[in-house]
C-alpha atoms as a PDB file:
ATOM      1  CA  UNK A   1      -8.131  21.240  -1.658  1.00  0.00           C
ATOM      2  CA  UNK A   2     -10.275  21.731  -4.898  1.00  0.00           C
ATOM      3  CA  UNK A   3     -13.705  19.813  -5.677  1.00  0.00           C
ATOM      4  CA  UNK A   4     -11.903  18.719  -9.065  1.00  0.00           C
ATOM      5  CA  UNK A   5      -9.016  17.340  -7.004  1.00  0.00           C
ATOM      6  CA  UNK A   6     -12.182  15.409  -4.536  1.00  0.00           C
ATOM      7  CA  UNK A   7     -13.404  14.164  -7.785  1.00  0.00           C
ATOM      8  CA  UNK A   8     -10.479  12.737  -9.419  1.00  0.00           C
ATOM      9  CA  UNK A   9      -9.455  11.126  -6.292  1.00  0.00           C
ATOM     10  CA  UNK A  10     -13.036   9.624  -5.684  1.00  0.00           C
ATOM     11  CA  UNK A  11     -12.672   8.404  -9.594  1.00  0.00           C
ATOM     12  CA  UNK A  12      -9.621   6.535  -9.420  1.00  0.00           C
ATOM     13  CA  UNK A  13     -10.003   5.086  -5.674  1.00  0.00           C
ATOM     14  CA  UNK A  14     -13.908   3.695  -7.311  1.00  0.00           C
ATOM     15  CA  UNK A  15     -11.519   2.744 -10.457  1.00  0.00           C
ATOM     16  CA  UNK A  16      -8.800   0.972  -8.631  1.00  0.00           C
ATOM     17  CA  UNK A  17     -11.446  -0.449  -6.380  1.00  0.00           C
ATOM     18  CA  UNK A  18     -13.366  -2.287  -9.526  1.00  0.00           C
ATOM     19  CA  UNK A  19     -10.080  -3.734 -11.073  1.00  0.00           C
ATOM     20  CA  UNK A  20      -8.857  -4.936  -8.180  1.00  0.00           C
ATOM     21  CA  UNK A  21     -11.811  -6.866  -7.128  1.00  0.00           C
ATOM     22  CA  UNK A  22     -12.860  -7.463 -10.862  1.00  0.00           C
ATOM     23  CA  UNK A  23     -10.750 -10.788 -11.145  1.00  0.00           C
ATOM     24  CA  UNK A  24     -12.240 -12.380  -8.135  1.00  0.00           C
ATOM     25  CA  UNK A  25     -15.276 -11.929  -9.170  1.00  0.00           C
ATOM     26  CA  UNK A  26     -14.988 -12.866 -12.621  1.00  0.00           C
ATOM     27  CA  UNK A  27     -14.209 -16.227 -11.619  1.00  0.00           C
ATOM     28  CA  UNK A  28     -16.786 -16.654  -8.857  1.00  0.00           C
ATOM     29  CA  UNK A  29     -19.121 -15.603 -11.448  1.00  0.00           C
ATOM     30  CA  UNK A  30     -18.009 -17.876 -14.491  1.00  0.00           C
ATOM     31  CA  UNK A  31     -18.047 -20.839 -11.629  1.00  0.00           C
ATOM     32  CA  UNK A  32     -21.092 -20.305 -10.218  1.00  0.00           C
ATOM     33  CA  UNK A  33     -22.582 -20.378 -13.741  1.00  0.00           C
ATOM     34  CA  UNK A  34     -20.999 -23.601 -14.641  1.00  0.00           C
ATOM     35  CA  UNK A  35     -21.785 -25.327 -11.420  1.00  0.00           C
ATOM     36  CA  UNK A  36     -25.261 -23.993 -11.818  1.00  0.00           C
ATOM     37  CA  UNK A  37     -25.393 -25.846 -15.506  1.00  0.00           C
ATOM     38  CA  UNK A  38     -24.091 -29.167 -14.115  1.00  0.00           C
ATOM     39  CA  UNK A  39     -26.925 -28.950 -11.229  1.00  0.00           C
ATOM     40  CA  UNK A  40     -29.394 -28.732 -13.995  1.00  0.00           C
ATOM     41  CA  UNK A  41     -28.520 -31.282 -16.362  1.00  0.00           C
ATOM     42  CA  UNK A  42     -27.659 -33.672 -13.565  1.00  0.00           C
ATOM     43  CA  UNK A  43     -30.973 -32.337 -11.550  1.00  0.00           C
ATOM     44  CA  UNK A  44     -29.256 -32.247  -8.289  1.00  0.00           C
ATOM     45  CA  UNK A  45     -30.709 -29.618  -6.394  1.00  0.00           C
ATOM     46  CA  UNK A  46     -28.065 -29.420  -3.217  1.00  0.00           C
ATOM     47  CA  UNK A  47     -27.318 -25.674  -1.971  1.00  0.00           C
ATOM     48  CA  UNK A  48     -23.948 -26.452  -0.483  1.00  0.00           C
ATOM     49  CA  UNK A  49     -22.284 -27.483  -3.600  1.00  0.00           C
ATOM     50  CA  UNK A  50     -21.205 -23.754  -4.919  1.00  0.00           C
ATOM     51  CA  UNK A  51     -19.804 -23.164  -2.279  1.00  0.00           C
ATOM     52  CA  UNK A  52     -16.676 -25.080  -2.085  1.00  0.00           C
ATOM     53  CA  UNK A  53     -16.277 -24.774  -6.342  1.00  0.00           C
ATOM     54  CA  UNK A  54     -16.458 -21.015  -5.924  1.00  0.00           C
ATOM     55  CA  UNK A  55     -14.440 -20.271  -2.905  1.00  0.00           C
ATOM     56  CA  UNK A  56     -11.616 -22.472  -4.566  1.00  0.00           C
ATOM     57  CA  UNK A  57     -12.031 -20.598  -8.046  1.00  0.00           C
ATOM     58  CA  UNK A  58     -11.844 -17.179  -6.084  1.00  0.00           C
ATOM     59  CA  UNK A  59      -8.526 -18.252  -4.490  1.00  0.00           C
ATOM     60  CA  UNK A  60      -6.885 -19.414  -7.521  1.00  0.00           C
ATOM     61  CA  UNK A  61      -7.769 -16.259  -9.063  1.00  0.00           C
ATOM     62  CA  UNK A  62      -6.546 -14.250  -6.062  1.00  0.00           C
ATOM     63  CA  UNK A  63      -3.228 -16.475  -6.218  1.00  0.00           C
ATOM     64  CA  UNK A  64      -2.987 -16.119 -10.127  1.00  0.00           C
ATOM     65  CA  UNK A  65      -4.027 -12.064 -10.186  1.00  0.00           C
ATOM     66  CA  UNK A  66      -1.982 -11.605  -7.032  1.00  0.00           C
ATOM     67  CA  UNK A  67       1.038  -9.766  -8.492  1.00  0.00           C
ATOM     68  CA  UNK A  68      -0.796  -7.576 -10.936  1.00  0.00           C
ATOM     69  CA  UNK A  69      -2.848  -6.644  -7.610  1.00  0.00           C
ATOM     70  CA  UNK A  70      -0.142  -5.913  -5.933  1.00  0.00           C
ATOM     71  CA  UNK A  71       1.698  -3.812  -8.435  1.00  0.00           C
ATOM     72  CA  UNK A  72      -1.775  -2.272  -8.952  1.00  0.00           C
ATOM     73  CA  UNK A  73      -2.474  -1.042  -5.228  1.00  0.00           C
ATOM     74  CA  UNK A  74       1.311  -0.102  -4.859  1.00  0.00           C
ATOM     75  CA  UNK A  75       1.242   2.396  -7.843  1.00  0.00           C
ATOM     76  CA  UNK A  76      -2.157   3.957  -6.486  1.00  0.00           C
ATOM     77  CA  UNK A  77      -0.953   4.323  -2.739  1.00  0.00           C
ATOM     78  CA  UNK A  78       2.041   5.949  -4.263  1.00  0.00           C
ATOM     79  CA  UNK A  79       0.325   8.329  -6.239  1.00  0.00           C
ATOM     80  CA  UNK A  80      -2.105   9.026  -3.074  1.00  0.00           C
ATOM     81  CA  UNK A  81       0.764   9.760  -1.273  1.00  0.00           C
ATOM     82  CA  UNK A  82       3.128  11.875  -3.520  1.00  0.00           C
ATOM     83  CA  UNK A  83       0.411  14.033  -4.543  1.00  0.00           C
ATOM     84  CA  UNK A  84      -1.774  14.580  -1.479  1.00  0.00           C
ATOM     85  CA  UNK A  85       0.520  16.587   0.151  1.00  0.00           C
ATOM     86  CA  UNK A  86       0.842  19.080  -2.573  1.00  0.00           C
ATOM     87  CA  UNK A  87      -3.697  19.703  -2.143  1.00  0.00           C
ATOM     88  CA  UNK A  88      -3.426  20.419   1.699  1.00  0.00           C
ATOM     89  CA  UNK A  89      -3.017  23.941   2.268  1.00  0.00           C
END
């Protein structure tokens, strides 16, 4: 096995890792903003209420992203395992 072989592999598992979990948080992230904004103009300070706004907003965009996802972690395991076994040796 070669150190450029280690290093594209560690490049596209970090690569696959951020897009897959880039959607999620996207939308956690643009809720949690908004939710913050209404808490400030309506000055109501309660800690629970992000919660339930961003764990549904993180589920839609699991639900919504899901076959992309999919399709996405399908062509990387497939590449992992077509080419792996030409490195060991």
């Amino acid at each position: 096995m070669s150190e450029q072989f280690i290093i594209d592999f560690s490049l596209e598992a970090i690569k696959t890792t951020l897009l897959l979990s880039a959607p999620m948080l996207g939308f956690g992230l643009v809720t949690g903003l908004l939710v913050s904004i209404f808490q400030a103009v309506t000055s109501i300070q309660e800690l629970t209420l992000t919660f339930i706004p961003k764990i549904l907003a993180v589920f839609f965009a699991l639900i919504l992203f899901f076959p992309w996802l999919m399709r996405l972690m399908l062509s990387f395991t497939s590449r992992i395992l077509t080419e792996f076994p030409n490195y060991i040796g």
